[in-house]
Protein backbone atom coordinates (compact mmCIF):
# COMPACT_ATOMS: atom_id res chain seq x y z
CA UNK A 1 66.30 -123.63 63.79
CA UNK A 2 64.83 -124.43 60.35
CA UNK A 3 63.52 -121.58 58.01
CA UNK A 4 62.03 -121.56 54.68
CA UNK A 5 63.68 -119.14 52.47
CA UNK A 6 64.56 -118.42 49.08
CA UNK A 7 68.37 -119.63 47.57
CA UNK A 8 69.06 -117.23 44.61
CA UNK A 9 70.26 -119.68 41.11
CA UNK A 10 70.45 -118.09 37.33
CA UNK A 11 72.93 -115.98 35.99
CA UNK A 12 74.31 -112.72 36.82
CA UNK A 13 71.77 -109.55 36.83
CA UNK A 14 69.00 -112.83 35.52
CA UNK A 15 68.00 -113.98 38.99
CA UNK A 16 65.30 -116.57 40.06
CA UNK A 17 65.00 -118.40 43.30
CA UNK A 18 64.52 -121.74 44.98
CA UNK A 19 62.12 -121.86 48.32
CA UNK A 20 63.97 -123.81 50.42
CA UNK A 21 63.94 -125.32 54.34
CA UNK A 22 66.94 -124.75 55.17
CA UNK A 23 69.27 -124.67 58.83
CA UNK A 24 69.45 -120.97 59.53
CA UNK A 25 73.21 -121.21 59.94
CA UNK A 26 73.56 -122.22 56.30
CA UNK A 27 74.82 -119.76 53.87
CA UNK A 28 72.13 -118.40 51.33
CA UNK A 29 72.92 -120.62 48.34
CA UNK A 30 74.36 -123.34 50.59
CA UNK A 31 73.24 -126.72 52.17
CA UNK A 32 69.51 -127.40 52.10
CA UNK A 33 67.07 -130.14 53.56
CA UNK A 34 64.44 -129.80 50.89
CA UNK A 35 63.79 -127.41 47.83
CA UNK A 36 59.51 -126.78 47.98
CA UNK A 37 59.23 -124.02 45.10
CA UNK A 38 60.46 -121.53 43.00
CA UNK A 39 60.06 -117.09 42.19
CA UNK A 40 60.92 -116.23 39.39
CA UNK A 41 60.85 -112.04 39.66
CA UNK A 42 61.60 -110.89 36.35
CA UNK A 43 58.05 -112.93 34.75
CA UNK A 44 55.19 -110.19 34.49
CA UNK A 45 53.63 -110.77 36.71
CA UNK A 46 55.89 -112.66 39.30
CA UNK A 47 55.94 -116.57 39.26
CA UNK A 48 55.59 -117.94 42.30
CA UNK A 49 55.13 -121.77 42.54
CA UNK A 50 55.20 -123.29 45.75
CA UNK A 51 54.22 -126.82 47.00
CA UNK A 52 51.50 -126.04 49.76
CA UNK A 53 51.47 -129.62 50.87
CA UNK A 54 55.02 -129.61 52.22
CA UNK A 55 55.14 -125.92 53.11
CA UNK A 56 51.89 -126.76 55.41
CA UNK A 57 54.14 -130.07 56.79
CA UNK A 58 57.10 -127.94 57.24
CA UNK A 59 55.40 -125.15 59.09
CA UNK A 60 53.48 -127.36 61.50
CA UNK A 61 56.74 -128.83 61.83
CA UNK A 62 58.10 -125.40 63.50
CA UNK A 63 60.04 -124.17 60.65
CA UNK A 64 60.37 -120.00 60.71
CA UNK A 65 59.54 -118.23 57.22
CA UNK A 66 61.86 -115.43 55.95
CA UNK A 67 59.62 -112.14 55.27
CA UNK A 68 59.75 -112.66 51.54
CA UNK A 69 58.74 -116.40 51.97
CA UNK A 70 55.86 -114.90 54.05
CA UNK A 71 54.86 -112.67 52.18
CA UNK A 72 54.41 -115.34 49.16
CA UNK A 73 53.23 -118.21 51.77
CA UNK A 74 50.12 -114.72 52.56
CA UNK A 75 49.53 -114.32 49.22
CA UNK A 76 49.33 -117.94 47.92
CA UNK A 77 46.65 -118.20 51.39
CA UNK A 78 49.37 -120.89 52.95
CA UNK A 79 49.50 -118.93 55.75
CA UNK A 80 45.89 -119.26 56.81
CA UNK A 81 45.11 -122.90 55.50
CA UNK A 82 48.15 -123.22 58.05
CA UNK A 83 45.71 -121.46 60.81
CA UNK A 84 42.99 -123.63 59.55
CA UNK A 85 44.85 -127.05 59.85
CA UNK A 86 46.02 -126.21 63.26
CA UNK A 87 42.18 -125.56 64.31
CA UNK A 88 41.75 -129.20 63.32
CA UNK A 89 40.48 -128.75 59.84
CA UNK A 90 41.71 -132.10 57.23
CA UNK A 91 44.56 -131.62 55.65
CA UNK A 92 43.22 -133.42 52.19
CA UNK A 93 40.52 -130.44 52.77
CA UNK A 94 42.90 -127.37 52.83
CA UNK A 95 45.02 -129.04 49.68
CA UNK A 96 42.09 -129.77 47.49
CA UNK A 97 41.30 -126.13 48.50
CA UNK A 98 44.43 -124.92 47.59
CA UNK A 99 44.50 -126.59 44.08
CA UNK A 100 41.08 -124.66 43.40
CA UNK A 101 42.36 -121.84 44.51
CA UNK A 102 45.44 -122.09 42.18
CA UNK A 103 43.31 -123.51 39.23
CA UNK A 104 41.42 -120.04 39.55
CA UNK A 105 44.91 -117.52 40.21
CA UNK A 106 46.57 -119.17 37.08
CA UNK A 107 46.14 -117.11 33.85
CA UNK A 108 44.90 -119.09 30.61
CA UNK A 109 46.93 -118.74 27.79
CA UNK A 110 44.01 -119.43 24.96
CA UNK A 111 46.66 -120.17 22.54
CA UNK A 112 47.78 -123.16 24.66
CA UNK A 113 44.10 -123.92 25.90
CA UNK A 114 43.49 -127.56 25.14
CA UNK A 115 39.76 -128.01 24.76
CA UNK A 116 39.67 -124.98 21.89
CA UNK A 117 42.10 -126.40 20.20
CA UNK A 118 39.62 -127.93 17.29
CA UNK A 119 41.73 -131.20 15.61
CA UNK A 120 43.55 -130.18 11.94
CA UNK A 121 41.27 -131.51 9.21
CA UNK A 122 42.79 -133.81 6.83
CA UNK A 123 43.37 -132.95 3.41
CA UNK A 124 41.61 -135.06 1.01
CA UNK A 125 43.73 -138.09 -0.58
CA UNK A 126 45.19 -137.50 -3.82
CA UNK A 127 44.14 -140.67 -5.34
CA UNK A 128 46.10 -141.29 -8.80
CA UNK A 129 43.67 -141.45 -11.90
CA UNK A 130 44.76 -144.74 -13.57
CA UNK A 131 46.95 -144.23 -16.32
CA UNK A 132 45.18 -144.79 -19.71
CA UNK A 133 47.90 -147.22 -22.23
CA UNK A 134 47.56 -145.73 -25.97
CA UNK A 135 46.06 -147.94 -27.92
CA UNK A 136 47.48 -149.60 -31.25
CA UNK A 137 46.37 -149.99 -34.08
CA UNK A 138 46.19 -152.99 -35.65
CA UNK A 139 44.94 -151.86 -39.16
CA UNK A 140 47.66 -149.98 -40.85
C-alpha cells in the first residue's frame, strides 16, 4: 500500500519534514517514490507547502494519508477538492482554485512586496567644472 507521509530531515532537536508517497513498509526516513512538500514546525506560524496537483493524482491514485498528512491535506482544502474531482469536477478547475486559495492564505511581507517597492532615484551627476589655466602675463 502507498501512503503519503512526512520523512523527518534537519538536525538534531531542529526538525522539518518532507511529504512523501511512500510504500508503507519503508522505514520513516527511508526509500520514497516521490517527495510532494514540505512542514516546517518550528516557523510561526507552521509552513506547510504542499503540491496539490500531485497530492490530488496520488490520492485518486489510492494512496492512504498518515493523520498528520491529513490533517495538513484538511487544512490546505486538498481533501475536499479531492471530493470535488471525484464528483467529476475539472481538475485545471480545482488547481486554479487552489492557487487562489493559497495566493489569499499566504502572509505579505510589505518589506518584500514588489509593487511598493518605488525605484531608488538617482543622484544627480557630478559633472566636473572645467578647470580654468592661469593666465600669463606677457607684460612684465
Amino acid at each position: 500500500m502507498v501512503r503519503i507521509r512526512l520523512r523527518r530531515v534537519g538536525a538534531r532537536n531542529q526538525p522539518s519534514y518532507r511529504v512523501v508517497v511512500a510504500n508503507k513498509r519503508s522505514p520513516r526516513d527511508g526509500r520514497f517514490i516521490e517527495a510532494i512538500g514540505f512542514y516546517n514546525p518550528r516557523t510561526e506560524p507552521a509552513t506547510v507547502e504542499i503540491d496539490e496537483e500531485r497530492a490530488l493524482y496520488w490520492l485518486s491514485n489510492g494512496a492512504q494519508p498518515s493523520e498528520a498528512v491529513e490533517r495538513m491535506l484538511r487544512n490546505q482544502g486538498t481533501l475536499d477538492r479531492l471530493e470535488r474531482l471525484r464528483a467529476g469536477e475539472a481538475l485545471e478547475d480545482l488547481l486554479a482554485e487552489a492557487e487562489a486559495a493559497l495566493a489569499a492564505r499566504t502572509p505579505v511581507d510589505p518589506r518584500t512586496r514588489r509593487d511598493d517597492i518605488k525605484p531608488a532615484k538617482k543622484a544627480p551627476a557630478v559633472v566636473a567644472a572645467p578647470v580654468e589655466e592661469p593666465v600669463e602675463d606677457d607684460e612684465a
